[in-house]
PDB file of N, CA and C in Angstrom:
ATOM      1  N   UNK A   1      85.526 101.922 117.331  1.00  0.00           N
ATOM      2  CA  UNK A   1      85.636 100.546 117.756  1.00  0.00           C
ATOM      3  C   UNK A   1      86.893  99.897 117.180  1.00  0.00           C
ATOM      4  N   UNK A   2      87.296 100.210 116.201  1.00  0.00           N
ATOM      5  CA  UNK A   2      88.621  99.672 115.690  1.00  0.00           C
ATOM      6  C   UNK A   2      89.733  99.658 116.158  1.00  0.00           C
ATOM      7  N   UNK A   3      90.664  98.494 116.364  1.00  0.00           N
ATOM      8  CA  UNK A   3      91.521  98.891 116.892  1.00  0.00           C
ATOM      9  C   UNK A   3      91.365  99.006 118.760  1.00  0.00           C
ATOM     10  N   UNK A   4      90.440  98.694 119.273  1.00  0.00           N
ATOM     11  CA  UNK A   4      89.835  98.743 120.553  1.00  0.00           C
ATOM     12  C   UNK A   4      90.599  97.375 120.952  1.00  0.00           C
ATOM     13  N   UNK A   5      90.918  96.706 121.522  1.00  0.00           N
ATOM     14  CA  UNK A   5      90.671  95.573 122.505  1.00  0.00           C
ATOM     15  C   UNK A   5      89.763  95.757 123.175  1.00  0.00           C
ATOM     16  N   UNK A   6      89.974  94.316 123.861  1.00  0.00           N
ATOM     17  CA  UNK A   6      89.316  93.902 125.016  1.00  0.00           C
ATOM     18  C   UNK A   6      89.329  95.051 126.350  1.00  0.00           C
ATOM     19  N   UNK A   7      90.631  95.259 126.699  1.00  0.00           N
ATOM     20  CA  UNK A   7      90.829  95.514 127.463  1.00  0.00           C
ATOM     21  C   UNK A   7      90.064  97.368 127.789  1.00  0.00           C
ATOM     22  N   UNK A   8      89.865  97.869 126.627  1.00  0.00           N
ATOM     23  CA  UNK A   8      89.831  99.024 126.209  1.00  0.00           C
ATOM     24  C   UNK A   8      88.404  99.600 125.945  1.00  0.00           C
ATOM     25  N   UNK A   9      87.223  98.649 125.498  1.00  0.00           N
ATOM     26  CA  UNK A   9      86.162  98.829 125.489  1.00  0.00           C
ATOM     27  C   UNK A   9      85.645  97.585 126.644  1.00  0.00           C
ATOM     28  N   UNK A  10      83.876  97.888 127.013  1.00  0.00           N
ATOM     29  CA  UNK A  10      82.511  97.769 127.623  1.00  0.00           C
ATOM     30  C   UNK A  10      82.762  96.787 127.254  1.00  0.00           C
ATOM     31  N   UNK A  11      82.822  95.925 125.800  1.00  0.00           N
ATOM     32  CA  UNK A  11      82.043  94.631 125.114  1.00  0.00           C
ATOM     33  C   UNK A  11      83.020  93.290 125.899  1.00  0.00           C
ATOM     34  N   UNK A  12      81.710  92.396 125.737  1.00  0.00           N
ATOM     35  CA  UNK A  12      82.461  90.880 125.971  1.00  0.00           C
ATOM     36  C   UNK A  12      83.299  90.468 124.928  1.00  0.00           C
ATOM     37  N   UNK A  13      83.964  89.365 125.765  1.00  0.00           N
ATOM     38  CA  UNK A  13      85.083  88.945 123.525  1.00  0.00           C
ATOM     39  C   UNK A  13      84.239  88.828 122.872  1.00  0.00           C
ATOM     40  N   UNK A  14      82.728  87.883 122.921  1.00  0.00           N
ATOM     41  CA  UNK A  14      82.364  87.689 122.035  1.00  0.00           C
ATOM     42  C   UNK A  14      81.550  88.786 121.555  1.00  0.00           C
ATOM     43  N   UNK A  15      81.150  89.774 122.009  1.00  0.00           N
ATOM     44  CA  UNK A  15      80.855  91.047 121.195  1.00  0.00           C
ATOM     45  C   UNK A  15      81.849  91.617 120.284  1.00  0.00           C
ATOM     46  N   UNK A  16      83.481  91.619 121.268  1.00  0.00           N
ATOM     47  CA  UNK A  16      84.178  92.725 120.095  1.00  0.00           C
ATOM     48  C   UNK A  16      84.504  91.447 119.005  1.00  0.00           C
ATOM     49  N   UNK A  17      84.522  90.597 118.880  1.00  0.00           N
ATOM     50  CA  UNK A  17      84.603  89.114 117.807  1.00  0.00           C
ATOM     51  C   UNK A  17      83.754  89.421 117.001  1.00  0.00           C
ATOM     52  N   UNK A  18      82.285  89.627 117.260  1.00  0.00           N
ATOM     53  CA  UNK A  18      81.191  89.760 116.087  1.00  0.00           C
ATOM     54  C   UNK A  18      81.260  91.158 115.773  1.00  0.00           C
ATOM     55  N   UNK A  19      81.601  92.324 116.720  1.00  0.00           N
ATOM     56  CA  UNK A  19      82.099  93.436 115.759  1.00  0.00           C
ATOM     57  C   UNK A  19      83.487  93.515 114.799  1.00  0.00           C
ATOM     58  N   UNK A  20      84.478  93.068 115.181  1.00  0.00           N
ATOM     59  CA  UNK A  20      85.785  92.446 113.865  1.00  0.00           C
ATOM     60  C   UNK A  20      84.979  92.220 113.270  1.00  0.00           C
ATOM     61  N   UNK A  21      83.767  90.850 112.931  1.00  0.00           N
ATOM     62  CA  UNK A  21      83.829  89.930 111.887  1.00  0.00           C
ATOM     63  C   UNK A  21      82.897  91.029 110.766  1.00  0.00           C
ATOM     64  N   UNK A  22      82.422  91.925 111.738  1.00  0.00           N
ATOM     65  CA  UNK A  22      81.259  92.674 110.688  1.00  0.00           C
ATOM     66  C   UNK A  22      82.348  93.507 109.846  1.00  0.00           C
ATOM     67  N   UNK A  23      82.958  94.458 110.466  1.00  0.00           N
ATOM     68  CA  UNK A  23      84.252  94.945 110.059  1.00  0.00           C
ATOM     69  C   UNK A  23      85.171  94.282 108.950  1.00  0.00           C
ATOM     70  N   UNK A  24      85.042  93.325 108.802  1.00  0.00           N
ATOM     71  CA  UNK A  24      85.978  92.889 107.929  1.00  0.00           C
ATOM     72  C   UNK A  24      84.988  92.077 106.445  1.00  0.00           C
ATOM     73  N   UNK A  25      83.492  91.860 107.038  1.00  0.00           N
ATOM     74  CA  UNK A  25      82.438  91.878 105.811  1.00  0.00           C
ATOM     75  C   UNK A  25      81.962  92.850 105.221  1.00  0.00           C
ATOM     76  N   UNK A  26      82.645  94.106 105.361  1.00  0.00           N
ATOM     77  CA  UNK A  26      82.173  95.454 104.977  1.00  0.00           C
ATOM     78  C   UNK A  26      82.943  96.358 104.286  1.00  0.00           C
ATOM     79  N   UNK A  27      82.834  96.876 103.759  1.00  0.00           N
ATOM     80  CA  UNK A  27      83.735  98.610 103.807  1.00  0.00           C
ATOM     81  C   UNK A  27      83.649  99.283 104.490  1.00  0.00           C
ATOM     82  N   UNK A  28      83.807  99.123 105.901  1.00  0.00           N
ATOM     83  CA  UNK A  28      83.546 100.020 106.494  1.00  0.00           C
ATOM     84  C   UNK A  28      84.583 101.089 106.708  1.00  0.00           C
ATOM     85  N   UNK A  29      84.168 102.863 106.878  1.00  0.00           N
ATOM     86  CA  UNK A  29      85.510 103.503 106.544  1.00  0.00           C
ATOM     87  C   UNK A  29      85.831 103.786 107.932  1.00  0.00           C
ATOM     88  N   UNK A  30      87.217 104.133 108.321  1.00  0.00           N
ATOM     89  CA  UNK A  30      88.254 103.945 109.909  1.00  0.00           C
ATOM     90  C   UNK A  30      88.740 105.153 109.137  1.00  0.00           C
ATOM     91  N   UNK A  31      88.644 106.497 109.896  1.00  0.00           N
ATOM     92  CA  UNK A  31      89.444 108.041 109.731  1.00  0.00           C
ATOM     93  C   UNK A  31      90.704 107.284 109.863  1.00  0.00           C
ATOM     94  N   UNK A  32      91.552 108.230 108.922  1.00  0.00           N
ATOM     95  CA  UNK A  32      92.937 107.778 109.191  1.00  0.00           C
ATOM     96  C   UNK A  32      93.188 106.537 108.651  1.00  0.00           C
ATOM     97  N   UNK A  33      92.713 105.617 108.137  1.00  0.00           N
ATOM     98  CA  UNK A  33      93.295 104.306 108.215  1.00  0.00           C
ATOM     99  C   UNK A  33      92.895 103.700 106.649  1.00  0.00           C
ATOM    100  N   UNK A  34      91.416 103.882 106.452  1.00  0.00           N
ATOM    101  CA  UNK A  34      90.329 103.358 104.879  1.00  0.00           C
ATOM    102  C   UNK A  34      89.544 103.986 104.800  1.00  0.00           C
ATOM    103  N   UNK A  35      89.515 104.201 103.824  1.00  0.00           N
ATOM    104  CA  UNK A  35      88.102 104.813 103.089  1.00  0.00           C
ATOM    105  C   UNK A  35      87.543 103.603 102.534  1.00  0.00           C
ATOM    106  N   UNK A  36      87.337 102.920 102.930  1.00  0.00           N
ATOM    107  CA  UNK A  36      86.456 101.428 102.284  1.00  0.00           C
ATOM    108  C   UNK A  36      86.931 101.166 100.860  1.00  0.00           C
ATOM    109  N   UNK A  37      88.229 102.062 100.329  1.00  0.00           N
ATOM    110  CA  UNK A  37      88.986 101.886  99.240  1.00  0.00           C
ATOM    111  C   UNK A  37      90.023 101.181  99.503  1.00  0.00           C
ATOM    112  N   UNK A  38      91.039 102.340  99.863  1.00  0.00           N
ATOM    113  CA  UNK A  38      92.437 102.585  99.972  1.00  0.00           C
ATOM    114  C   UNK A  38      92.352 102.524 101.697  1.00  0.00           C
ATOM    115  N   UNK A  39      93.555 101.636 102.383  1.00  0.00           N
ATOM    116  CA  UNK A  39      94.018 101.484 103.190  1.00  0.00           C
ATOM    117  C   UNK A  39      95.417 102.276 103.221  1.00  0.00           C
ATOM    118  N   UNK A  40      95.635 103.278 104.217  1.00  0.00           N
ATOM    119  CA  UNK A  40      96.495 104.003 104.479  1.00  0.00           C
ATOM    120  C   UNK A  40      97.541 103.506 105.091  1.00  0.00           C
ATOM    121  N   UNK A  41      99.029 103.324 104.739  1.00  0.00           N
ATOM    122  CA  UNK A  41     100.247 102.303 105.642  1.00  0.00           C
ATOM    123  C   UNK A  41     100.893 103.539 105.655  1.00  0.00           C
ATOM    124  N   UNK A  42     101.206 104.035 107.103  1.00  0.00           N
ATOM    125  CA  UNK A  42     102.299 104.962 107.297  1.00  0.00           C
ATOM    126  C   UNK A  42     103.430 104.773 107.280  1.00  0.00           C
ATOM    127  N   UNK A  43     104.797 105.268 107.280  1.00  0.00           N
ATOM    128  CA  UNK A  43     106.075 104.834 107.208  1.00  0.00           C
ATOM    129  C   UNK A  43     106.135 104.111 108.772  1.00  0.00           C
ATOM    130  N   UNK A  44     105.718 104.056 109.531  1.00  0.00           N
ATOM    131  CA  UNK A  44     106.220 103.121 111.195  1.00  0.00           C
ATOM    132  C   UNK A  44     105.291 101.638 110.546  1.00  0.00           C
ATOM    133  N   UNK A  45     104.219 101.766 110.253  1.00  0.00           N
ATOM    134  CA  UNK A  45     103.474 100.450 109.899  1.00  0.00           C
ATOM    135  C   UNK A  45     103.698  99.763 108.534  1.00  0.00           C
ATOM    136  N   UNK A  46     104.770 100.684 107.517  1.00  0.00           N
ATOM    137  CA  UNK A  46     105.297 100.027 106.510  1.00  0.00           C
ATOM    138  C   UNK A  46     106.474  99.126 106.955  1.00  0.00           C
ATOM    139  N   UNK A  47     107.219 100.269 107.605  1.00  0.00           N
ATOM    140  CA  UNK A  47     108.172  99.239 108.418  1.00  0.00           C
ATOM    141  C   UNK A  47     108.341  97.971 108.638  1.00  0.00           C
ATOM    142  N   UNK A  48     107.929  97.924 109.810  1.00  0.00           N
ATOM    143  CA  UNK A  48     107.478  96.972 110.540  1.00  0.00           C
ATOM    144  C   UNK A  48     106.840  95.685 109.697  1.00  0.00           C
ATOM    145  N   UNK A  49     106.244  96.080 108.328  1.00  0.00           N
ATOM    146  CA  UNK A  49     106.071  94.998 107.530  1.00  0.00           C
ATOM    147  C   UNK A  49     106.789  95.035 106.093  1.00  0.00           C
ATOM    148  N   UNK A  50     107.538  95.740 106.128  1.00  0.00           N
ATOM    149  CA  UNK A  50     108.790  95.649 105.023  1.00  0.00           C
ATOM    150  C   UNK A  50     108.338  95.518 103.647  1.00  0.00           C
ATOM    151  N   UNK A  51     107.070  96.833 103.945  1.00  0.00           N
ATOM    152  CA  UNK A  51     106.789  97.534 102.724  1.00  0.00           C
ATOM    153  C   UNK A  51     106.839  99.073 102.411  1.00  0.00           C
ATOM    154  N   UNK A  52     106.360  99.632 101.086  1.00  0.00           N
ATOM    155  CA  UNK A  52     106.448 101.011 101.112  1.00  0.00           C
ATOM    156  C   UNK A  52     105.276 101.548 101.871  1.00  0.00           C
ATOM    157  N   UNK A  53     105.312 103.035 102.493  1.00  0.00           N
ATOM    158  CA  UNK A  53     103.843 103.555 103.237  1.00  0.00           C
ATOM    159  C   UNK A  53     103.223 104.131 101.516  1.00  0.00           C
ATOM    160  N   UNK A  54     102.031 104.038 102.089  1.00  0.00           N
ATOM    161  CA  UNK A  54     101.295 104.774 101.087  1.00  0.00           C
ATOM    162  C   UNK A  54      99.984 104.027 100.924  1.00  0.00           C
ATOM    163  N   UNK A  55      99.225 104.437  99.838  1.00  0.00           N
ATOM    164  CA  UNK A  55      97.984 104.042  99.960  1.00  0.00           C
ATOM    165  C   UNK A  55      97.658 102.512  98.646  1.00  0.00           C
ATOM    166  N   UNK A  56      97.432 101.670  99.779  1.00  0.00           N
ATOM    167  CA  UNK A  56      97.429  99.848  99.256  1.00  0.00           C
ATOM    168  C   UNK A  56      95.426  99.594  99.103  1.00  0.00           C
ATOM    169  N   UNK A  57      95.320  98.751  98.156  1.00  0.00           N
ATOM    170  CA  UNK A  57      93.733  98.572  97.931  1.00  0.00           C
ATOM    171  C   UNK A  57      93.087  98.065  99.059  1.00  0.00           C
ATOM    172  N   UNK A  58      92.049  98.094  99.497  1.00  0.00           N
ATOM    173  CA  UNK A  58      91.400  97.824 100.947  1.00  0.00           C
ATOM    174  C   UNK A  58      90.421  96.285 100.373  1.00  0.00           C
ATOM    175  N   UNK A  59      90.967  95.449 100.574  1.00  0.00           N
ATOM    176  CA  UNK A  59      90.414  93.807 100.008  1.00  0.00           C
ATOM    177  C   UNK A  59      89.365  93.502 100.507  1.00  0.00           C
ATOM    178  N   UNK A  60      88.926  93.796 101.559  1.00  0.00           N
ATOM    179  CA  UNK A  60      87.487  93.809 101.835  1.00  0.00           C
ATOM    180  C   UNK A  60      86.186  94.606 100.617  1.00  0.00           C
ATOM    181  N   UNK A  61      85.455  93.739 101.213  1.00  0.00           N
ATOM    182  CA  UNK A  61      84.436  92.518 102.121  1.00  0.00           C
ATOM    183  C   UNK A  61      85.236  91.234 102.170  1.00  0.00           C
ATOM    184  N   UNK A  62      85.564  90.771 103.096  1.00  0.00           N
ATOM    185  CA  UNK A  62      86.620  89.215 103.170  1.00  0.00           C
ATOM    186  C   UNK A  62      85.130  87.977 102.972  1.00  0.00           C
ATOM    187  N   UNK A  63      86.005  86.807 102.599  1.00  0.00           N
ATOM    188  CA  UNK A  63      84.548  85.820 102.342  1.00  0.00           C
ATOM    189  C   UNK A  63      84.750  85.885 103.669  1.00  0.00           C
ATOM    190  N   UNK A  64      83.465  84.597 104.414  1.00  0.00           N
ATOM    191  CA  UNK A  64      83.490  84.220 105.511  1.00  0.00           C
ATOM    192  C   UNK A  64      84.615  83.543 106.403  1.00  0.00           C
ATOM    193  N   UNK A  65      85.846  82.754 105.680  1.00  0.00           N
ATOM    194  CA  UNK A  65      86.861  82.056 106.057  1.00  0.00           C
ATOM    195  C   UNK A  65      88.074  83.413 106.438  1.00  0.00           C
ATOM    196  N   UNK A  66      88.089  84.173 105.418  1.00  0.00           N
ATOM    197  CA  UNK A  66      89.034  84.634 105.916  1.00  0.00           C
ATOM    198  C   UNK A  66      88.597  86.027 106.658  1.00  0.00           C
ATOM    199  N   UNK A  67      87.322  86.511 106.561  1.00  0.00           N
ATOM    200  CA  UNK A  67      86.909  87.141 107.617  1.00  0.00           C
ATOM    201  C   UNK A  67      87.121  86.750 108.645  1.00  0.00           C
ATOM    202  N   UNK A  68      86.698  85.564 109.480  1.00  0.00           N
ATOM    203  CA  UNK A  68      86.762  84.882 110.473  1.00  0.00           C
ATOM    204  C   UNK A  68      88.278  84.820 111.152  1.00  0.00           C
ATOM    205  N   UNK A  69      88.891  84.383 110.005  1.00  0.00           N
ATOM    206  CA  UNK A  69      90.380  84.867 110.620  1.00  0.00           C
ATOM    207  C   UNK A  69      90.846  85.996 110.542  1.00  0.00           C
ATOM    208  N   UNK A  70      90.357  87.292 109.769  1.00  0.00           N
ATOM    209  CA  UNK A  70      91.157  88.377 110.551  1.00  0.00           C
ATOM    210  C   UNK A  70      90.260  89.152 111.778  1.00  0.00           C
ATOM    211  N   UNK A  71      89.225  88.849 111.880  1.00  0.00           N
ATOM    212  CA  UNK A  71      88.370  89.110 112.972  1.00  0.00           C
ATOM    213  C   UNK A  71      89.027  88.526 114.444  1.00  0.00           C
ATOM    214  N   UNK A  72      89.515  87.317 114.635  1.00  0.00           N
ATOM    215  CA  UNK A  72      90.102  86.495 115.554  1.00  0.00           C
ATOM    216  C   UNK A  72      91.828  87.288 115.973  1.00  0.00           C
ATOM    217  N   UNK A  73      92.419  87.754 114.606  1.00  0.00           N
ATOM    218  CA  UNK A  73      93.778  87.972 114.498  1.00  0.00           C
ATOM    219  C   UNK A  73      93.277  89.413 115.210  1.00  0.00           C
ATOM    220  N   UNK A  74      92.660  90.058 114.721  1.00  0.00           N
ATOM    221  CA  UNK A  74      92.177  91.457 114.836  1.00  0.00           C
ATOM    222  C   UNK A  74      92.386  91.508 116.586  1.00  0.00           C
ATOM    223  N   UNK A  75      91.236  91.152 116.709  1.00  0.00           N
ATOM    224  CA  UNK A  75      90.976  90.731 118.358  1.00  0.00           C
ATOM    225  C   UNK A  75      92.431  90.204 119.313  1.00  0.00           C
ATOM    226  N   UNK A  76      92.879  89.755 118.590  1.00  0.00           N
ATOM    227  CA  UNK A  76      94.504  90.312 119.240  1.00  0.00           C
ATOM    228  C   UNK A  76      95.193  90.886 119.192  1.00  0.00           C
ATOM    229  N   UNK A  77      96.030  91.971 117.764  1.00  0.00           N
ATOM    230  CA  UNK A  77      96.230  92.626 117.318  1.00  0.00           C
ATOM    231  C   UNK A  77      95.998  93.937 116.752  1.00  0.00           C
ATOM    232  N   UNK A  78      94.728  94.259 116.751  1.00  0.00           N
ATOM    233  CA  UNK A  78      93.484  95.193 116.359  1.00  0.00           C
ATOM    234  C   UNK A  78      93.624  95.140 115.027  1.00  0.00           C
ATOM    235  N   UNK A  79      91.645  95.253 114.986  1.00  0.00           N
ATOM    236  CA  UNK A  79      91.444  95.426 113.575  1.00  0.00           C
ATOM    237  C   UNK A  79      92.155  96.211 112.344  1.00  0.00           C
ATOM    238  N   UNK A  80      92.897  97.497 112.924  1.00  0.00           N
ATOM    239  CA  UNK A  80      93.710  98.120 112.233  1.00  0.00           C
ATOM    240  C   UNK A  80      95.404  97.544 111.694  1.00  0.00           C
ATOM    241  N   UNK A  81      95.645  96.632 112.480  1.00  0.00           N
ATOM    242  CA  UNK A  81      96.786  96.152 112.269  1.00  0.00           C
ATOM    243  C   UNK A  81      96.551  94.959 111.063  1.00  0.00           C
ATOM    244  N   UNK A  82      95.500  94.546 111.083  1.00  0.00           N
ATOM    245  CA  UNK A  82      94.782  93.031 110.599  1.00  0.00           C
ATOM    246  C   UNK A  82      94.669  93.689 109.288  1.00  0.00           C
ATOM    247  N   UNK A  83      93.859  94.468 109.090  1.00  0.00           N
ATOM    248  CA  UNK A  83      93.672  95.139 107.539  1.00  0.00           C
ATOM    249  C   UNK A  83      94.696  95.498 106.730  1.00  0.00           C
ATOM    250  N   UNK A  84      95.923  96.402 107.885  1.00  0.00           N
ATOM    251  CA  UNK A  84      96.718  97.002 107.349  1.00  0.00           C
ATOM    252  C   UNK A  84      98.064  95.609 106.650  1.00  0.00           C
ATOM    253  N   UNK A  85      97.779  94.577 107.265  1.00  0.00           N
ATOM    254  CA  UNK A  85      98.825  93.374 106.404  1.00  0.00           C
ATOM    255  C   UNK A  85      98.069  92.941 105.798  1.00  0.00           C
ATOM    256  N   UNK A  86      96.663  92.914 105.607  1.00  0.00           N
ATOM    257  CA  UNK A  86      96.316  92.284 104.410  1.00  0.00           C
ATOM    258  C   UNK A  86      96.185  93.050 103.295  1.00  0.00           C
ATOM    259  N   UNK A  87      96.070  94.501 103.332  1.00  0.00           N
ATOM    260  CA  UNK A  87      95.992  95.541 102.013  1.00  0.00           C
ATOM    261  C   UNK A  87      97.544  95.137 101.642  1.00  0.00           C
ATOM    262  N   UNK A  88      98.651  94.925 102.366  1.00  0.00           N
ATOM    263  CA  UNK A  88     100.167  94.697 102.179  1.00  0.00           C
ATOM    264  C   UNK A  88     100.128  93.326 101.233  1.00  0.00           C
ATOM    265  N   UNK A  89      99.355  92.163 101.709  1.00  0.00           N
ATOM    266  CA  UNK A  89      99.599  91.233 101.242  1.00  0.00           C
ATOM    267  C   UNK A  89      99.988  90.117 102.281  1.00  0.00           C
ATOM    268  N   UNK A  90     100.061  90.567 103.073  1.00  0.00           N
ATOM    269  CA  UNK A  90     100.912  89.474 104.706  1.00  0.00           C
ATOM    270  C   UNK A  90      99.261  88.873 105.253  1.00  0.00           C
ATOM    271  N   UNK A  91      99.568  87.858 105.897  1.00  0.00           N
ATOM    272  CA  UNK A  91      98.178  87.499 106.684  1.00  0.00           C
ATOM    273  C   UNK A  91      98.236  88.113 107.579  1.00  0.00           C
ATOM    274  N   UNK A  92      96.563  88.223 108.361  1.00  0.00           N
ATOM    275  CA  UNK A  92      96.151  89.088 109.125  1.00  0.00           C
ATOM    276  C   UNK A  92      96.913  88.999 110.284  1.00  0.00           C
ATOM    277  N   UNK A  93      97.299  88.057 110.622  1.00  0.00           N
ATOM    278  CA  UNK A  93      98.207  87.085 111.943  1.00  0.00           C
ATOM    279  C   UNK A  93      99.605  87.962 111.944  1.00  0.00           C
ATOM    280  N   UNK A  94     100.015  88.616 110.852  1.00  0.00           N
ATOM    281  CA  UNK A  94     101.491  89.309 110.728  1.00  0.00           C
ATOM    282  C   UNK A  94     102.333  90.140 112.030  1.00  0.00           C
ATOM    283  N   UNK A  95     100.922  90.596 112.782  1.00  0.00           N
ATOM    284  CA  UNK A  95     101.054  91.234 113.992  1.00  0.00           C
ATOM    285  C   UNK A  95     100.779  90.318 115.444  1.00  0.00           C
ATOM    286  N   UNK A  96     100.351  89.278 114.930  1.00  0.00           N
ATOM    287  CA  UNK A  96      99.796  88.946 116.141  1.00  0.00           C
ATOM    288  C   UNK A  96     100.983  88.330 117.151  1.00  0.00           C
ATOM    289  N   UNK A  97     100.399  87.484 118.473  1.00  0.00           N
ATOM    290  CA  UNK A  97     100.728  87.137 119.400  1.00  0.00           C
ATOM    291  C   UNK A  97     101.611  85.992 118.790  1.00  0.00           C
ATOM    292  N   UNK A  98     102.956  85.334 118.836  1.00  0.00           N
ATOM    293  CA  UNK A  98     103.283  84.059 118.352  1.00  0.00           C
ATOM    294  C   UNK A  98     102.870  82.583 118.840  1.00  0.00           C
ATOM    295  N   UNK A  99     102.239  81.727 118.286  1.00  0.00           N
ATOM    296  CA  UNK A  99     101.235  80.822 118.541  1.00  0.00           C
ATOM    297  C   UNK A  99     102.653  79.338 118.454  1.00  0.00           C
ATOM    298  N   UNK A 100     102.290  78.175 118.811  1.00  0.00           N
ATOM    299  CA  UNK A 100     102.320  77.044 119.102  1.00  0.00           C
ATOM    300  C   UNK A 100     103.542  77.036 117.676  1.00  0.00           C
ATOM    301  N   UNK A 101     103.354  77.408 116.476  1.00  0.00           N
ATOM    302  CA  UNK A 101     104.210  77.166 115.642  1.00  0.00           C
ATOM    303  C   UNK A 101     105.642  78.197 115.922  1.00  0.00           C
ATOM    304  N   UNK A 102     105.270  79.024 116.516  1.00  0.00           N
ATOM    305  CA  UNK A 102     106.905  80.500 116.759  1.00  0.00           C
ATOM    306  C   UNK A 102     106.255  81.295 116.260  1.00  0.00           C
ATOM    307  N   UNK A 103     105.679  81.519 115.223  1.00  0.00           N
ATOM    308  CA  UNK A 103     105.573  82.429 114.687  1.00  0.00           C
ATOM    309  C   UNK A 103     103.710  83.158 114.809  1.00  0.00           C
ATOM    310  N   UNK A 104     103.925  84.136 114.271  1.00  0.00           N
ATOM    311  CA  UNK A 104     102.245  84.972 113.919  1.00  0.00           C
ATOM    312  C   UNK A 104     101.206  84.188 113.934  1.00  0.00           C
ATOM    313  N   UNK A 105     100.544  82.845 114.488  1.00  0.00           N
ATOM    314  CA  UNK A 105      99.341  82.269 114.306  1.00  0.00           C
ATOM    315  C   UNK A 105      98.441  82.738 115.166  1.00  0.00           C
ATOM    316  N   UNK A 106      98.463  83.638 115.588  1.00  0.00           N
ATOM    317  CA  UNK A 106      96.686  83.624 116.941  1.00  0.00           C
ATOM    318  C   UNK A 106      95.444  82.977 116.477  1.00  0.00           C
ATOM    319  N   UNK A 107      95.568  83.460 115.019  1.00  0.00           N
ATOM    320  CA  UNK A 107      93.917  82.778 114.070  1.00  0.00           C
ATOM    321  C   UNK A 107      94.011  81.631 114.190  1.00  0.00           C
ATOM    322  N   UNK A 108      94.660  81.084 113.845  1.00  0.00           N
ATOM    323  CA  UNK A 108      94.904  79.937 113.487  1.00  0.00           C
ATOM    324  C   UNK A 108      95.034  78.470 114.420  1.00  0.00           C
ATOM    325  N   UNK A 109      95.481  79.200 115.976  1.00  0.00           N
ATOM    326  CA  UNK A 109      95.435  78.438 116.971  1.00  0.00           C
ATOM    327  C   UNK A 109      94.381  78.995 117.541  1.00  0.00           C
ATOM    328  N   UNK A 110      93.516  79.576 117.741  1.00  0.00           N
ATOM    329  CA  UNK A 110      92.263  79.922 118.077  1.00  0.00           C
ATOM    330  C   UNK A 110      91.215  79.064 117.566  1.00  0.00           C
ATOM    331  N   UNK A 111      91.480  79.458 116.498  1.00  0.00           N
ATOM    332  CA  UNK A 111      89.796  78.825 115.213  1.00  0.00           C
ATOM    333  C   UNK A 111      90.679  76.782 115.425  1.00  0.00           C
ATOM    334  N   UNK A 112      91.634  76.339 115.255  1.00  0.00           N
ATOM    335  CA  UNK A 112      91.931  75.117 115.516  1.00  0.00           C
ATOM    336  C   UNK A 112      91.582  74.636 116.970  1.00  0.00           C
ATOM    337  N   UNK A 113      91.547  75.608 118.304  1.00  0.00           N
ATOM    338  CA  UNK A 113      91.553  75.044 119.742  1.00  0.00           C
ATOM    339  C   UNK A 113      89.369  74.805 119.749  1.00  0.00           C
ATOM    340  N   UNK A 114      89.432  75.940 118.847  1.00  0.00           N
ATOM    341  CA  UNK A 114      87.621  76.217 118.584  1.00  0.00           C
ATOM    342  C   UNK A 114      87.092  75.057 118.266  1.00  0.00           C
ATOM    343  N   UNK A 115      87.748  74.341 117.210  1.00  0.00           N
ATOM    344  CA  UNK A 115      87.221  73.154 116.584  1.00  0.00           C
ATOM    345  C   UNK A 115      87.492  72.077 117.204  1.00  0.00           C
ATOM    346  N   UNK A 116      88.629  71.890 118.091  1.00  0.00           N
ATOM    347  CA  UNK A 116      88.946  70.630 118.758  1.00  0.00           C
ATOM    348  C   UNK A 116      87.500  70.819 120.245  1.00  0.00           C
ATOM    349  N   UNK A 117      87.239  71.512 120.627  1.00  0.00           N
ATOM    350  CA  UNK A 117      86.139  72.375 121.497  1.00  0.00           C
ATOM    351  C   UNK A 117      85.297  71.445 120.674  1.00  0.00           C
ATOM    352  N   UNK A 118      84.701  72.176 119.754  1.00  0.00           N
ATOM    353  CA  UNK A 118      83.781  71.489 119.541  1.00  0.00           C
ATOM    354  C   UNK A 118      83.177  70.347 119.328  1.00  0.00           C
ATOM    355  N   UNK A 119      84.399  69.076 118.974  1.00  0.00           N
ATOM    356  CA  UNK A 119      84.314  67.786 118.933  1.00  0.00           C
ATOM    357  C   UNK A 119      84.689  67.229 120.012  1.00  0.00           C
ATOM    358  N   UNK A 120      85.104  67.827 121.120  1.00  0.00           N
ATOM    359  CA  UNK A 120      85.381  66.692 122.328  1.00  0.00           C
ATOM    360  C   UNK A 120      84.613  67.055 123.177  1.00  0.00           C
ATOM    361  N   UNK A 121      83.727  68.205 123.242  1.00  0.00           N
ATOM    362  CA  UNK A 121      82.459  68.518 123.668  1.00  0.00           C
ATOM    363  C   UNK A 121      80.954  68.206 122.961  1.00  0.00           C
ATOM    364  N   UNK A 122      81.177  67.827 121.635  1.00  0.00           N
ATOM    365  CA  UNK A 122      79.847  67.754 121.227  1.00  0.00           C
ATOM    366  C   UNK A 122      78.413  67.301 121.372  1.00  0.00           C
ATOM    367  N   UNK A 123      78.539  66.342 122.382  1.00  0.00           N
ATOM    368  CA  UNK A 123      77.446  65.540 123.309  1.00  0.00           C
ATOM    369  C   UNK A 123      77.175  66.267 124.258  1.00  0.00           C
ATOM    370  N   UNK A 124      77.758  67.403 124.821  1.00  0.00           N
ATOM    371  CA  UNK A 124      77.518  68.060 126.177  1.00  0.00           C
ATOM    372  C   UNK A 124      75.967  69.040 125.785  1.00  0.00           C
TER     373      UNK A 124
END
């Protein structure tokens, strides 16, 4: 399931959303990628985030806040990309789509469009 989109698996968003969010409350281990320890950064995915490859601590179980945002970031980026900048130190967003500010926000304009949702709908 990791690393899946939308486009790529059966599930609705909001299925592969509550599978990220479990994913990122867990250790869960991804061949190739964590052992619910060590997160694996290869030299193309060190790159790309302008670190060394090798094996970085796996920070999960995330609390609920920032689960939530790499679950969201994930879901655009895949869960594998999401983990792999936060074992780095980068937010989960490092990969993502560029949002309203230029830069890496998907979480961030997601979980903000979520909340404006919910207050200009809240009587409905």
């Amino acid at each position: 399931m990791i690393g899946q989109t939308l486009k790529s698996t059966s599930l609705t968003g909001a299925q592969l959303l509550e599978s990220n969010f479990r994913f990122f409350i867990s250790r869960q281990p991804v061949s190739e990628l964590t052992d619910g320890n060590i997160v694996t950064v290869s030299p193309g995915q060190a790159q790309k985030r302008g670190v060394a490859p090798g094996g970085y601590q796996d920070l999960r179980p995330l609390a609920d806040d920032a689960a939530l945002a790499a679950a969201v970031a994930g879901y655009n980026t895949g869960c594998g990309n999401s983990i792999i900048s936060i074992a780095v130190g980068l937010s989960p967003d490092y990969t993502t789509t560029p949002g309203p500010s230029g830069g890496p926000d998907y979480s961030n304009d997601v979980i903000s469009r979520a909340a404006s949702f919910r207050t200009k709908y809240a009587s409905l």
